[in-house]
N, C-alpha and C. Protein backbone atom coordinates (compact mmCIF):
# COMPACT_ATOMS: atom_id res chain seq x y z
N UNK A 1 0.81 -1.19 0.00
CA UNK A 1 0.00 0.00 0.00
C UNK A 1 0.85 1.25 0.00
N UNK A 2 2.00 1.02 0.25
CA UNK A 2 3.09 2.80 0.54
C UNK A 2 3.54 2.83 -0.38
N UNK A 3 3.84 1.56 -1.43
CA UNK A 3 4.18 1.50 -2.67
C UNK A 3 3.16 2.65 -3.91
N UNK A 4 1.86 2.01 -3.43
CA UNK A 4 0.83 2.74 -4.79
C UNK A 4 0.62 4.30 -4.50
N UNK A 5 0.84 4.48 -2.51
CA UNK A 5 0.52 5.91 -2.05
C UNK A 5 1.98 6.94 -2.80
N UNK A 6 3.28 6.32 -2.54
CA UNK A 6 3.83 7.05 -3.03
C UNK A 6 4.62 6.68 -4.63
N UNK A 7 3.99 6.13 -5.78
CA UNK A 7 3.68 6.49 -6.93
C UNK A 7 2.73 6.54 -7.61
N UNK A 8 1.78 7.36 -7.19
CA UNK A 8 0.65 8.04 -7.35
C UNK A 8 1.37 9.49 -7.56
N UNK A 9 2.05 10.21 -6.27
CA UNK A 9 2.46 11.55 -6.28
C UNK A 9 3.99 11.75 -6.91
N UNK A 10 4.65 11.06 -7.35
CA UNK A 10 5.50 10.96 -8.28
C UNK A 10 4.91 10.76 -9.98
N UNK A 11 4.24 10.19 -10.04
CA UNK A 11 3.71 10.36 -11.76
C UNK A 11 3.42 11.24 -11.78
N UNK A 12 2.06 12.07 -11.17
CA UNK A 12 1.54 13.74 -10.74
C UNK A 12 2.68 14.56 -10.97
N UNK A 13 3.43 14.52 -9.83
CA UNK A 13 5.26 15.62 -10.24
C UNK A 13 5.61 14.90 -11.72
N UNK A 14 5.52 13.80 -12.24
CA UNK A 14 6.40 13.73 -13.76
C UNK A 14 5.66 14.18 -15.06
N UNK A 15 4.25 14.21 -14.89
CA UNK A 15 3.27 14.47 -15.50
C UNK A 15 3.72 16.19 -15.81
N UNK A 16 3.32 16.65 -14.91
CA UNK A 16 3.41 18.09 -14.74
C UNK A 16 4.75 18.85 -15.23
N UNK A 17 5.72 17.87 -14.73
CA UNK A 17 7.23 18.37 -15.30
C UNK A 17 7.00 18.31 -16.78
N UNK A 18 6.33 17.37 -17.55
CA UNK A 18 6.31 17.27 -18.78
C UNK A 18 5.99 18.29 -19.57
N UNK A 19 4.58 18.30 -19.25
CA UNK A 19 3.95 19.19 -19.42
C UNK A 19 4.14 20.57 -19.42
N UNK A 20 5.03 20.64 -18.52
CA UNK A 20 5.41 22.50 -18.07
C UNK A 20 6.66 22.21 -19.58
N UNK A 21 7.55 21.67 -19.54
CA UNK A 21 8.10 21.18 -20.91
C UNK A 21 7.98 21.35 -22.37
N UNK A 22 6.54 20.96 -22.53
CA UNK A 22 6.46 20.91 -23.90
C UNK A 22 6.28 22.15 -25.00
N UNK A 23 5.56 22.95 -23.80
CA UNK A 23 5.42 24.41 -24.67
C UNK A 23 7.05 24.91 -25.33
N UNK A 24 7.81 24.58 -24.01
CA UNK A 24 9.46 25.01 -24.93
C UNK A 24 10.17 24.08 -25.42
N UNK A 25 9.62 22.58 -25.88
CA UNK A 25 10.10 21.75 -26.85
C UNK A 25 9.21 22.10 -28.33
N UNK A 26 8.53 22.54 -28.53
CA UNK A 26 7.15 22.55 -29.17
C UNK A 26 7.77 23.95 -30.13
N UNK A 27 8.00 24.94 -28.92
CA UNK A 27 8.56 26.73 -29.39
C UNK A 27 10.14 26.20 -30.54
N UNK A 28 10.69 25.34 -29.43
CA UNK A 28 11.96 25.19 -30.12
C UNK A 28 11.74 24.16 -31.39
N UNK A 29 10.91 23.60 -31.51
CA UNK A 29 10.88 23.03 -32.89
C UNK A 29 10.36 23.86 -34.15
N UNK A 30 9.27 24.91 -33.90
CA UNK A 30 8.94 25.14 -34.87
C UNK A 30 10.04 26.48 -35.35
N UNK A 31 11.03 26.89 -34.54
CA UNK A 31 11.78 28.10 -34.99
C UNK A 31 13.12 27.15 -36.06
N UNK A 32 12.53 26.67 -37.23
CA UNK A 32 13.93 25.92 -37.75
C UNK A 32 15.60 26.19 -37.84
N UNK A 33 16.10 25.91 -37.64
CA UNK A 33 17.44 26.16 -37.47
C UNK A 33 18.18 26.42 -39.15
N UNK A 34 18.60 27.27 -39.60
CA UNK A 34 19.21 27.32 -40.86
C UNK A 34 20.40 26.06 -41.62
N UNK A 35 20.67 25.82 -41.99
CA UNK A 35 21.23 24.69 -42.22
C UNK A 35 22.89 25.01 -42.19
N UNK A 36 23.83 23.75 -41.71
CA UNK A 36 24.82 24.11 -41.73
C UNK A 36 25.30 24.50 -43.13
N UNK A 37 26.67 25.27 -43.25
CA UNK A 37 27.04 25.58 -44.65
C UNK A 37 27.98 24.38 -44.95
N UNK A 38 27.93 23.27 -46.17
CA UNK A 38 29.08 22.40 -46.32
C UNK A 38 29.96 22.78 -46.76
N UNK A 39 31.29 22.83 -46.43
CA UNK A 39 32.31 23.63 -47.35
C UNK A 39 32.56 22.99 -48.82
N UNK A 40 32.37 23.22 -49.87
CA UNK A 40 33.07 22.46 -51.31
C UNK A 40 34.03 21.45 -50.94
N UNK A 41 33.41 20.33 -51.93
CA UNK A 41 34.77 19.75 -52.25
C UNK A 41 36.18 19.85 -52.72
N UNK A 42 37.29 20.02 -52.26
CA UNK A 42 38.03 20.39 -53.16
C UNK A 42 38.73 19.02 -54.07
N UNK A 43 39.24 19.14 -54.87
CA UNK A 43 39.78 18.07 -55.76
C UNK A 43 41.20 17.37 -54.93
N UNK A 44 41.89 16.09 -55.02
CA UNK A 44 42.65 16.21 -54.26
C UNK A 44 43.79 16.51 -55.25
N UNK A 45 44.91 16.47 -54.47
CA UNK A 45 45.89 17.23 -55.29
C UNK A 45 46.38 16.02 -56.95
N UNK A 46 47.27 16.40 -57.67
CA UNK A 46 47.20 15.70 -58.57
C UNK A 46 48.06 14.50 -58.44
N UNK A 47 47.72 13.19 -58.53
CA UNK A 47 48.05 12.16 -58.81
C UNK A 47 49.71 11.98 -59.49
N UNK A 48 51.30 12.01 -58.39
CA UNK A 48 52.30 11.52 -60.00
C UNK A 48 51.65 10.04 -60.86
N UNK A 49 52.24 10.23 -61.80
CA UNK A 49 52.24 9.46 -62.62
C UNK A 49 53.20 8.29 -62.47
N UNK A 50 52.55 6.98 -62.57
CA UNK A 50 53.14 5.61 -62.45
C UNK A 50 54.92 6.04 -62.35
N UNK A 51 55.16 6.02 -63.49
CA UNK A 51 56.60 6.56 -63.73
C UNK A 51 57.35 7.05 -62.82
N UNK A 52 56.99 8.58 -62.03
CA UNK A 52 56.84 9.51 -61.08
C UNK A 52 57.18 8.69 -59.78
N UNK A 53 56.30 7.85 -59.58
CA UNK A 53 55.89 7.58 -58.70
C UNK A 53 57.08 6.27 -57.95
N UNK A 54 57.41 5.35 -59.10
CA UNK A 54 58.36 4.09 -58.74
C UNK A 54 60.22 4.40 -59.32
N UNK A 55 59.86 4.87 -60.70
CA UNK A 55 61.09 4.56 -61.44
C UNK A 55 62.07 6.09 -60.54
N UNK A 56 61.11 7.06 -60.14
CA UNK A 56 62.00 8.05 -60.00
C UNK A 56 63.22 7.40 -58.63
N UNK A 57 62.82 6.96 -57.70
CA UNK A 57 63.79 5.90 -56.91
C UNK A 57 64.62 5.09 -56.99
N UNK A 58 64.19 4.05 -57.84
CA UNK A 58 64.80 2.70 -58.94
C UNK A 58 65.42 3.11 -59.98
N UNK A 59 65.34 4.45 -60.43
CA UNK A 59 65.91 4.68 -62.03
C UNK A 59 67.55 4.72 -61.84
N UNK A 60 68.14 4.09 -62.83
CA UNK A 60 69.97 4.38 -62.84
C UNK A 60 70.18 3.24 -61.97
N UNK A 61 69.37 2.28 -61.39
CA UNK A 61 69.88 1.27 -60.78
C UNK A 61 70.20 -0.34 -61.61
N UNK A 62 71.34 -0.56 -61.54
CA UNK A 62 72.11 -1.61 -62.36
C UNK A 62 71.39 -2.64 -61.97
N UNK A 63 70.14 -3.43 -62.25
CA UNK A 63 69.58 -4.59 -62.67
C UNK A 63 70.46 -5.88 -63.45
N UNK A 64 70.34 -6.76 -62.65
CA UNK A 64 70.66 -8.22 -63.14
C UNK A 64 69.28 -8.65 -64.17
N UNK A 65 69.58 -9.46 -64.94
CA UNK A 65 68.45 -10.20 -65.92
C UNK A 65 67.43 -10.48 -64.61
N UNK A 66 67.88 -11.57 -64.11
CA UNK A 66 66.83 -12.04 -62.91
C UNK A 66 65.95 -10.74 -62.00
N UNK A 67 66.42 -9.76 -61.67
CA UNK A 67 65.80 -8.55 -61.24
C UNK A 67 64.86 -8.05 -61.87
N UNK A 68 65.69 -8.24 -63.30
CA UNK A 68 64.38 -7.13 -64.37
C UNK A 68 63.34 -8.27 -64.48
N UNK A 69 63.32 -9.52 -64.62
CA UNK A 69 62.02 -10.66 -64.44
C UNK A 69 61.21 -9.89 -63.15
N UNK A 70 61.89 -10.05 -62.31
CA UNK A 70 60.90 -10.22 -61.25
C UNK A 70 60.53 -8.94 -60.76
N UNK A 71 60.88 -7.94 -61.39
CA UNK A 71 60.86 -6.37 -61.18
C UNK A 71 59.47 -6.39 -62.62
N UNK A 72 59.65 -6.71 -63.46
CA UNK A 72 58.76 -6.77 -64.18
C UNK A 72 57.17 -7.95 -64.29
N UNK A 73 57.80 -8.89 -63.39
CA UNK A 73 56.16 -9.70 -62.72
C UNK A 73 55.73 -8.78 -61.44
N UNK A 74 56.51 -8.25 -60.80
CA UNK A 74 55.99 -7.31 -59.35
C UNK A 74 54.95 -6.06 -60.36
N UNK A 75 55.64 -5.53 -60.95
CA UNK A 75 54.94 -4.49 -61.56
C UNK A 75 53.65 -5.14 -62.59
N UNK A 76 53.62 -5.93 -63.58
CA UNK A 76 52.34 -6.71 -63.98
C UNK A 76 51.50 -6.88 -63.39
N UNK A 77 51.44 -7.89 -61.94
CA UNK A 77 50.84 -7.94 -60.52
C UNK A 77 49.99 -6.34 -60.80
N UNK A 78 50.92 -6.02 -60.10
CA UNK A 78 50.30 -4.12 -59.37
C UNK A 78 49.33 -3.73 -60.67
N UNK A 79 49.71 -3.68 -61.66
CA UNK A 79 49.13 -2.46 -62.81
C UNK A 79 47.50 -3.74 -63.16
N UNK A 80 47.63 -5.02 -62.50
CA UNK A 80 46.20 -5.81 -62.97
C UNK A 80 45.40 -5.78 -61.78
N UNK A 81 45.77 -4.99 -60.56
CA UNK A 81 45.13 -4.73 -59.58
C UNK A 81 44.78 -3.26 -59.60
N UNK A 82 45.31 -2.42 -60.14
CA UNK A 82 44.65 -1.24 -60.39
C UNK A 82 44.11 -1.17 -61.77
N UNK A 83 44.05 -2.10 -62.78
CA UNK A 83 42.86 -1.71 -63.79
C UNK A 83 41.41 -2.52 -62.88
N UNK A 84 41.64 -3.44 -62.10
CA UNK A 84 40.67 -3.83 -61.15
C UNK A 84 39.96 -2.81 -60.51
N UNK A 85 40.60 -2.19 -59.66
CA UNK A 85 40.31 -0.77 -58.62
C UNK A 85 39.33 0.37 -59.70
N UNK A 86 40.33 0.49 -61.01
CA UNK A 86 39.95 1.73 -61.58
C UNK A 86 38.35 1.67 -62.06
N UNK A 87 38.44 0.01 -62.64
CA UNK A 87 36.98 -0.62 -62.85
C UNK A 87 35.93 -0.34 -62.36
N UNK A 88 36.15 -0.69 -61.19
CA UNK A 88 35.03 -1.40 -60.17
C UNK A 88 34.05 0.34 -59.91
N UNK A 89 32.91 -0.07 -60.33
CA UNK A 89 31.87 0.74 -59.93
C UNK A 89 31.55 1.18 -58.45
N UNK A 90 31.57 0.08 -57.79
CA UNK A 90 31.37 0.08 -56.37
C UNK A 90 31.86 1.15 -55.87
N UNK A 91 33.36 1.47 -56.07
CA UNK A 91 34.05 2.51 -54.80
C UNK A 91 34.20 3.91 -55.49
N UNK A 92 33.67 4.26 -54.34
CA UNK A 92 34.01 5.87 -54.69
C UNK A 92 34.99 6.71 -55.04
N UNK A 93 35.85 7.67 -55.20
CA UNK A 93 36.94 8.04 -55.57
C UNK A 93 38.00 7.85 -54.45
N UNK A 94 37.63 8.21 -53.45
CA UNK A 94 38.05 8.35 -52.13
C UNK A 94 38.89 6.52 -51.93
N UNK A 95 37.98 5.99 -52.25
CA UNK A 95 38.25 4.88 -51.88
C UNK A 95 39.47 4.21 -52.77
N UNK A 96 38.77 4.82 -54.38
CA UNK A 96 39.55 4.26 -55.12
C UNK A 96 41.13 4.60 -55.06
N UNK A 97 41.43 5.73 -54.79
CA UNK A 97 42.77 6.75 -54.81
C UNK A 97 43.45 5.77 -53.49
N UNK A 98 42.33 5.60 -52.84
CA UNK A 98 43.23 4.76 -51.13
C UNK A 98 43.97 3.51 -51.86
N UNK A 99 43.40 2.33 -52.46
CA UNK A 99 43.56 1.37 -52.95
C UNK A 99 44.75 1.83 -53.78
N UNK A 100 44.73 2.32 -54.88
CA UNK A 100 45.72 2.74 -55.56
C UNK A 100 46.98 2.85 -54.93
N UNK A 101 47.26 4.03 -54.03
CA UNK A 101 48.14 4.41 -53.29
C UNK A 101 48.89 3.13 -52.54
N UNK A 102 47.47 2.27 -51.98
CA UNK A 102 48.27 0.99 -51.14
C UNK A 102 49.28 0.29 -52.12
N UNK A 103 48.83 0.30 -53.48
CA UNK A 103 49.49 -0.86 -54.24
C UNK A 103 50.83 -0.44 -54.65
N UNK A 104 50.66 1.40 -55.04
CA UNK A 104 52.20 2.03 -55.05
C UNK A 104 52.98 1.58 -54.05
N UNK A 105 52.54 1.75 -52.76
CA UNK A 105 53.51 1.37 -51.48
C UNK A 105 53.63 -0.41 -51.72
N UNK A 106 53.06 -1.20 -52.18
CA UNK A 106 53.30 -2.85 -52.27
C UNK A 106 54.01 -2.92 -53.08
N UNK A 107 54.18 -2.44 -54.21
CA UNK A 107 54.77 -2.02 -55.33
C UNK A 107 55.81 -2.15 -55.28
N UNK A 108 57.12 -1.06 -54.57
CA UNK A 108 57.91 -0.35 -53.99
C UNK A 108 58.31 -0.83 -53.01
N UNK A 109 57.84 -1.67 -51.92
CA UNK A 109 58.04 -2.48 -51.40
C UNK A 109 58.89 -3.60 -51.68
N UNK A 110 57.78 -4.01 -53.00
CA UNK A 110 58.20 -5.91 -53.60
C UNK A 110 59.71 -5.53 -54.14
N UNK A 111 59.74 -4.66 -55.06
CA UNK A 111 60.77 -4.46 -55.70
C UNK A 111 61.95 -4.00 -54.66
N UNK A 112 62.22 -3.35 -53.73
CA UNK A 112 62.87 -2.88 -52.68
C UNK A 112 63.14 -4.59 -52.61
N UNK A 113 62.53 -5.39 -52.10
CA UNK A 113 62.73 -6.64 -51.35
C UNK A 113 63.75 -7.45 -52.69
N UNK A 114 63.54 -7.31 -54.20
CA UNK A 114 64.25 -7.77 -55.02
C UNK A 114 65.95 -7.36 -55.23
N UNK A 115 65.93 -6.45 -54.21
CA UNK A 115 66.86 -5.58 -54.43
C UNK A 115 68.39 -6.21 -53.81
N UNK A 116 70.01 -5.86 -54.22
CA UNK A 116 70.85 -6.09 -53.54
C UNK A 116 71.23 -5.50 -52.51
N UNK A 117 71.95 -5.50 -51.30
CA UNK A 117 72.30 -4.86 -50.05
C UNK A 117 73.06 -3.25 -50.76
N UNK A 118 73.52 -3.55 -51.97
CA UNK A 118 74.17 -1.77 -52.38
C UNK A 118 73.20 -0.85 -52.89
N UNK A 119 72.69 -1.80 -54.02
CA UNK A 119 71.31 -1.15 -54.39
C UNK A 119 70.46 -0.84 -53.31
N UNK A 120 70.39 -1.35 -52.25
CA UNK A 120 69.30 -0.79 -51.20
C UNK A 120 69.76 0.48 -50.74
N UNK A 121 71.11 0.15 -50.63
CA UNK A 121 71.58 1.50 -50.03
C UNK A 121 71.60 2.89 -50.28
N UNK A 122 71.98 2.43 -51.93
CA UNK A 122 71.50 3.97 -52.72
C UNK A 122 70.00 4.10 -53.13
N UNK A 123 68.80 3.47 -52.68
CA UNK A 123 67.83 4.14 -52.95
C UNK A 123 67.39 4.44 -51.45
N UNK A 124 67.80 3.93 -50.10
CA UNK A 124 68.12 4.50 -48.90
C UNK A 124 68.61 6.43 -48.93
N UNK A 125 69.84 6.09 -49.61
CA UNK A 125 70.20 7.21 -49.94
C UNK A 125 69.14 9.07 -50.82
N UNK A 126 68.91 7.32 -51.59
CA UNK A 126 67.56 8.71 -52.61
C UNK A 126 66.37 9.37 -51.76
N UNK A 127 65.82 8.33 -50.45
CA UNK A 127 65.00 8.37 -50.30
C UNK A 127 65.29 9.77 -49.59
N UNK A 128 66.76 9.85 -48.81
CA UNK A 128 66.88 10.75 -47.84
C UNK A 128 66.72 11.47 -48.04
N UNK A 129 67.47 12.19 -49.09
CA UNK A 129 67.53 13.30 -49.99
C UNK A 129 66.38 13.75 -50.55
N UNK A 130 65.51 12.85 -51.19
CA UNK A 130 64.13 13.19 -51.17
C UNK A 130 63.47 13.58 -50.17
N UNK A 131 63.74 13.64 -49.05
CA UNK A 131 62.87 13.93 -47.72
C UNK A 131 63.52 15.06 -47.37
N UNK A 132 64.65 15.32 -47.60
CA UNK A 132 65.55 16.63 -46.99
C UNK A 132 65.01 18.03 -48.06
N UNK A 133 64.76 17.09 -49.51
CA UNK A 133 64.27 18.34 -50.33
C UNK A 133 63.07 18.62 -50.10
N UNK A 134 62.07 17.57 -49.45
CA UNK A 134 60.43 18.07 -48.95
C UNK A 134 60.39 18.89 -47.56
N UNK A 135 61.40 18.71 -46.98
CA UNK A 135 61.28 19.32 -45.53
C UNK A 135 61.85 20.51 -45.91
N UNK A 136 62.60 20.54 -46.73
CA UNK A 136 63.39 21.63 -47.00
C UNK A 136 62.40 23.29 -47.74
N UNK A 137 61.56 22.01 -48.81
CA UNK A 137 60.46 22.96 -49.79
C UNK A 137 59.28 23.53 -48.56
N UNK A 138 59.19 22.93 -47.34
CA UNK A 138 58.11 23.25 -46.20
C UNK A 138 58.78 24.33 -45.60
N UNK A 139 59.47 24.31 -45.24
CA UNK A 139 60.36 25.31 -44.62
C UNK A 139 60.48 26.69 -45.17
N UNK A 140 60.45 26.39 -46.52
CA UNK A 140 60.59 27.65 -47.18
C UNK A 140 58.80 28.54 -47.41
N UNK A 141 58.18 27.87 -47.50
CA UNK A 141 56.78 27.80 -47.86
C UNK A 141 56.21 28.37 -46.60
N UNK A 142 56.42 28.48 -45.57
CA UNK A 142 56.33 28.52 -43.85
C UNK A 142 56.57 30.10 -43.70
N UNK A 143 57.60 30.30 -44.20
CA UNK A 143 58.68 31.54 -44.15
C UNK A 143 58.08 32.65 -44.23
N UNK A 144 57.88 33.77 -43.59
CA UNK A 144 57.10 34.92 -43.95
C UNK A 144 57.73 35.83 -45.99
N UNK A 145 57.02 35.81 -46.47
CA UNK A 145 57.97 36.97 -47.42
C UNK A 145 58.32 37.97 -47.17
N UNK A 146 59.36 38.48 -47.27
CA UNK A 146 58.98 39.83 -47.41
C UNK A 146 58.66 41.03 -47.82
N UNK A 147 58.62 42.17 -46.84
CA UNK A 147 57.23 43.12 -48.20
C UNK A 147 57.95 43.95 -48.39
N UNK A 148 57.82 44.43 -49.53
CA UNK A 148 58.42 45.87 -50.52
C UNK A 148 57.78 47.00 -50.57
């Protein structure tokens, strides 16, 4: 019986809380809110080119017969998995550019792994230098100009 006496006067208080409620759920719905602004897409930046992308590392490097085989099945591989990617309806650009990119890095990889301990070294070497000239091009880009 103390059970039903006291939720009886608790529904009454939740009732009423509601109620006192709804007029300013009710106010706040009908004043619509303007919509957020989406910013544009922008394009992403441009794609190097296959070429660009592997040989500029590997290029000038003295290949054995057996290298250029298997430097040339690594790369066959890759280029029948991205006419796959480029295909496929399913994925969006976003998706597609991801896929792509992975296979450059598998790519680059395989062939790295075909590679001799000197040859590794000088594209070790390239890579550095390549990174010293990107940190280098940030740096400058960073830099205030100055004004005339």
């Amino acid at each position: 019986m103390n059970k039903a006496r006291f939720a009886k006067p608790v529904a009454v208080a939740a009732g009423v809380f509601f109620l006192s409620t709804v007029p300013a759920l009710t106010r706040a719905q009908s004043s619509p809110t303007p919509p957020a602004e989406i910013p544009p897409k922008t394009s992403p930046p441009p794609r190097a080119t296959k070429a660009q992308r592997t040989t500029d590392i590997f290029a000038g490097l003295p290949y054995t017969e057996d290298q250029k085989a298997k430097i040339g099945k690594i790369r066959e591989d890759m280029n029948s998995r991205r006419d796959a990617v480029i295909k496929d309806d399913k994925l969006n650009p976003e998706q597609k550019d991801a896929f792509l990119q992975g296979f450059d890095r598998m790519e680059r990889s395989e062939i790295y792994e075909v590679l001799t301990p000197d040859q590794k070294m000088e594209v070790r070497k390239r890579l550095l230098a390549l990174r010293h000239d990107a940190q280098k091009g940030q740096k400058e880009k960073k830099l205030p100009q100055p004004q005339r």
